[in-house]
C-alpha atoms as a PDB file:
ATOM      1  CA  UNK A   1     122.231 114.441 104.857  1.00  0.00           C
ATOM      2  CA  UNK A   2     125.831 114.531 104.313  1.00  0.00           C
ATOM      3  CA  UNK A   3     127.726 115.859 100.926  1.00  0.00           C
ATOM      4  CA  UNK A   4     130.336 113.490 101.035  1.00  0.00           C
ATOM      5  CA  UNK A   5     130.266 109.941  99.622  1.00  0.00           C
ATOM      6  CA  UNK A   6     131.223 108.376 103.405  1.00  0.00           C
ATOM      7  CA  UNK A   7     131.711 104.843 104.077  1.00  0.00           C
ATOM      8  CA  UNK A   8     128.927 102.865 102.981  1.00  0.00           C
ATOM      9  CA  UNK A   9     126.288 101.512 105.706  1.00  0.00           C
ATOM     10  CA  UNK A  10     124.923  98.551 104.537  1.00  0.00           C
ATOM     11  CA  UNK A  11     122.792  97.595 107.733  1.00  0.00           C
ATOM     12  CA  UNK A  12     120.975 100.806 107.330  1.00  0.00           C
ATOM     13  CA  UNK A  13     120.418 100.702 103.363  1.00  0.00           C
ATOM     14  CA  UNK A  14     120.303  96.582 103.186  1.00  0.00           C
ATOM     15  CA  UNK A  15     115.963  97.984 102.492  1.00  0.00           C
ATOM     16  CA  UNK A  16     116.666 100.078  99.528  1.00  0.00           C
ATOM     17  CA  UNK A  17     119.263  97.808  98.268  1.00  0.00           C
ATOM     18  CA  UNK A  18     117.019  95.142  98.169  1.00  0.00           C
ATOM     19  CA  UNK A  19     114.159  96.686  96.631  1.00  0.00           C
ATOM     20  CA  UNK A  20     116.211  99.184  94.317  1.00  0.00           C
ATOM     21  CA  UNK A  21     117.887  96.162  92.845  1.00  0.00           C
ATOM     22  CA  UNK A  22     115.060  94.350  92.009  1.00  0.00           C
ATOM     23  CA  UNK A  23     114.144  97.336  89.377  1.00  0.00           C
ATOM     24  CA  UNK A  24     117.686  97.793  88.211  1.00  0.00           C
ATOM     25  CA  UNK A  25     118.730  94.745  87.288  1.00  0.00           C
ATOM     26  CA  UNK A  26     115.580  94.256  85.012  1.00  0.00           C
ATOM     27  CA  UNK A  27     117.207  96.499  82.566  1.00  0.00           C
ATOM     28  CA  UNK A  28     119.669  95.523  79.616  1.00  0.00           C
ATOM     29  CA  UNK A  29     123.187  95.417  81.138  1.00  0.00           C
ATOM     30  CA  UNK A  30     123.107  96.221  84.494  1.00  0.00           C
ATOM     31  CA  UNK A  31     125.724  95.550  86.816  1.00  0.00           C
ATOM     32  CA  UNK A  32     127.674  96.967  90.043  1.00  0.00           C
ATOM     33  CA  UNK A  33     131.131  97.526  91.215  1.00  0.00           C
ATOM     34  CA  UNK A  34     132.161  99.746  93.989  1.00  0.00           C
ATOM     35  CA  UNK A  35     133.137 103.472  93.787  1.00  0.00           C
ATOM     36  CA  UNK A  36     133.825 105.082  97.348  1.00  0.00           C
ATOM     37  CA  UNK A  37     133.148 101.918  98.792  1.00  0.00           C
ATOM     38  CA  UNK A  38     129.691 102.314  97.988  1.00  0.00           C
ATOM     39  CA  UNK A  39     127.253 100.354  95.557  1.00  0.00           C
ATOM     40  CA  UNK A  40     127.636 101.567  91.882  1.00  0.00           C
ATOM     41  CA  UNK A  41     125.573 100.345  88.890  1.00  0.00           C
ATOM     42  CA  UNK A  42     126.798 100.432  86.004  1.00  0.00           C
ATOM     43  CA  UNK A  43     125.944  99.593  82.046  1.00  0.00           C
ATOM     44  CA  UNK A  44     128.054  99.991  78.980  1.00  0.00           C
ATOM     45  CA  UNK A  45     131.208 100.262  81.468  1.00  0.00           C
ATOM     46  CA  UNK A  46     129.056 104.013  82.777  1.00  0.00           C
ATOM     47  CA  UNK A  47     127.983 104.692  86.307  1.00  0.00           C
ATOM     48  CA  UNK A  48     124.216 105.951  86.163  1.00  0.00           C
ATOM     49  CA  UNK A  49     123.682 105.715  90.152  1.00  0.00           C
ATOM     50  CA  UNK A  50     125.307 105.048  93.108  1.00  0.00           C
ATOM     51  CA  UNK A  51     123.846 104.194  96.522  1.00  0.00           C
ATOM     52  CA  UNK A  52     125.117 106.022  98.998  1.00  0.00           C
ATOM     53  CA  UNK A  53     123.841 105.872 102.788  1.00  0.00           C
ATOM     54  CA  UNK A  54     120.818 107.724 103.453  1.00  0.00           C
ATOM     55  CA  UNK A  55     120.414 108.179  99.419  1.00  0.00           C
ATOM     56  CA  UNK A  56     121.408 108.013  95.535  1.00  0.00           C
ATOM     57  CA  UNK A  57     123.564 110.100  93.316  1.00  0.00           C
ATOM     58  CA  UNK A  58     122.762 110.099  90.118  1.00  0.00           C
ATOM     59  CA  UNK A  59     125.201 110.600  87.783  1.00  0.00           C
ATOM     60  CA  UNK A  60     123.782 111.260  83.969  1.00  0.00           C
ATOM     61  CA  UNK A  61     121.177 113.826  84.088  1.00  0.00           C
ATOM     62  CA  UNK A  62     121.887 117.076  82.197  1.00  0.00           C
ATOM     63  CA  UNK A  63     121.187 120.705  83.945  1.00  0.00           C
ATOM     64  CA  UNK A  64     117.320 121.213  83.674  1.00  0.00           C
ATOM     65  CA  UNK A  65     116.673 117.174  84.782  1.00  0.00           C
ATOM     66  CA  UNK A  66     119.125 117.861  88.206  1.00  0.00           C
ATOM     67  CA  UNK A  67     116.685 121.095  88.582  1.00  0.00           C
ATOM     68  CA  UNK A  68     113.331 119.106  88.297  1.00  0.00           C
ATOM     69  CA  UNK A  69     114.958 116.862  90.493  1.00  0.00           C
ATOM     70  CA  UNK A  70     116.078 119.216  93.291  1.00  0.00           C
ATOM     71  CA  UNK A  71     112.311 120.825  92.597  1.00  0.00           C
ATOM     72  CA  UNK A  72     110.760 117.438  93.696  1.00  0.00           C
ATOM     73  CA  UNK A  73     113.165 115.996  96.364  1.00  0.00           C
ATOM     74  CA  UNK A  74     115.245 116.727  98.950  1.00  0.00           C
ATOM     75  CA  UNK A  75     119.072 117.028  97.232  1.00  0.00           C
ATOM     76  CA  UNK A  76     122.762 117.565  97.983  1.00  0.00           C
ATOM     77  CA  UNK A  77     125.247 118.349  96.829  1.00  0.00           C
ATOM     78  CA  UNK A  78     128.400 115.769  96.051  1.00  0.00           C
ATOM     79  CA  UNK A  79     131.487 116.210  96.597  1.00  0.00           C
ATOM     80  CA  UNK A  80     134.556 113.740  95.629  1.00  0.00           C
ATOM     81  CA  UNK A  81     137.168 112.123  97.988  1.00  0.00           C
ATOM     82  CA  UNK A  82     139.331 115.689  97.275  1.00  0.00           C
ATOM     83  CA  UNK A  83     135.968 118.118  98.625  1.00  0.00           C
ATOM     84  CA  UNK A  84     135.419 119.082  95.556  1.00  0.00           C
ATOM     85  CA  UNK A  85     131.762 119.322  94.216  1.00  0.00           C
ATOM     86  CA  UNK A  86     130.858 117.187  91.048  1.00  0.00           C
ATOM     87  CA  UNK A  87     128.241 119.815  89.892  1.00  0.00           C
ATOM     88  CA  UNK A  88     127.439 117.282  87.177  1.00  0.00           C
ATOM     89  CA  UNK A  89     125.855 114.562  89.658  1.00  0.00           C
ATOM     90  CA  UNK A  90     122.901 115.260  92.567  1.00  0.00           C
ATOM     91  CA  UNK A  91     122.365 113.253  95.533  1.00  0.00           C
ATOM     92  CA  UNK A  92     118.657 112.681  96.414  1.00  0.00           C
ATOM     93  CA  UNK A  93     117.976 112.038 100.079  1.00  0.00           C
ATOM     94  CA  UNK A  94     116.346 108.567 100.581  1.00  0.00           C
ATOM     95  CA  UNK A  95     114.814 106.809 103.491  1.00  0.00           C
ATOM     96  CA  UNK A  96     114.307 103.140 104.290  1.00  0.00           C
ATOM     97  CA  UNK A  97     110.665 103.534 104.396  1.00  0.00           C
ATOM     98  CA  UNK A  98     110.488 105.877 100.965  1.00  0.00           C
ATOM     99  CA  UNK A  99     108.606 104.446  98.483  1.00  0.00           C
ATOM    100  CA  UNK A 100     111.101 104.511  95.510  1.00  0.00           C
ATOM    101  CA  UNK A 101     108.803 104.333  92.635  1.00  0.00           C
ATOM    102  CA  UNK A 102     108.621 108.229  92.278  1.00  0.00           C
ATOM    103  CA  UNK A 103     112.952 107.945  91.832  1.00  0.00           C
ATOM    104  CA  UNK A 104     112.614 105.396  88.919  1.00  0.00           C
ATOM    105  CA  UNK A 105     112.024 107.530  85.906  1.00  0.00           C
ATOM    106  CA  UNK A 106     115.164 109.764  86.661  1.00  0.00           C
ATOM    107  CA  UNK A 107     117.244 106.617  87.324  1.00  0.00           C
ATOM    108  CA  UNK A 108     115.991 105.530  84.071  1.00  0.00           C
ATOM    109  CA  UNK A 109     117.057 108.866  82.373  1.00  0.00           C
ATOM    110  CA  UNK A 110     120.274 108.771  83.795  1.00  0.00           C
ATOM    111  CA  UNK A 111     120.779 104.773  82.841  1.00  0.00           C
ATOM    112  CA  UNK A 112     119.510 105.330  79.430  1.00  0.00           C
ATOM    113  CA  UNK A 113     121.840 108.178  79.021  1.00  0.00           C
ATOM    114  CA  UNK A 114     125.015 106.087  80.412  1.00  0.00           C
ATOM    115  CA  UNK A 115     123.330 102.698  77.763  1.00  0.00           C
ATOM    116  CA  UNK A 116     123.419 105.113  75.047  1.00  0.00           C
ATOM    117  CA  UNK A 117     126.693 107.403  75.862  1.00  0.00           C
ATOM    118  CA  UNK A 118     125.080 110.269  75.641  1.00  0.00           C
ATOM    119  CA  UNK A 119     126.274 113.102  78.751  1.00  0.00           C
END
């Protein structure tokens, strides 16, 4: 898995689009724009989590939820346009075939953080 938020793949992650979106934009406010040139969604103007090829990068969850995280999946690190690391975000390695039911409740944590405007 690479650190770095590279160009977007769409062909590779049109199967978790698909599927991701059809949970995300259940909930209140949900939208996208792009950030990197990747898929970004978004509520209250706040990123919660971006797609990013070969995984997601969650944006809102505080120190202890990016530990359970990294204790549970596979993670990098991520690192801006400049190589710098945003400690404050985790990537979580994804695969086409991954069932993405067991990502949900941290999306959800860091979407109800970004709803709420809280971290």
């Amino acid at each position: 898995m690479r650190d770095r938020m590279e160009p977007y793949e769409q062909d590779k992650m049109h199967s978790i689009r698909s599927r991701i979106e059809k949970d995300l934009f259940r909930w209140p406010g949900v939208t996208t724009k792009t950030l990197f040139g990747n898929p970004a969604y978004v509520v209250n103007g706040r990123i919660f989590v971006i797609l990013v090829t070969d995984g997601i990068v969650l944006t809102r969850l505080d120190n202890t939820e990016r530990q359970r995280v990294s204790s549970v999946f596979r993670t990098f690190p991520v690192t801006g346009r400049s190589g710098a690391v945003i400690k404050s975000w985790i990537g979580v390695s994804v695969l086409p075939s991954d069932d993405l039911s067991p990502f949900l409740p941290f999306i959800q944590i860091s979407y109800d953080r970004a709803a709420t405007n809280l971290g």
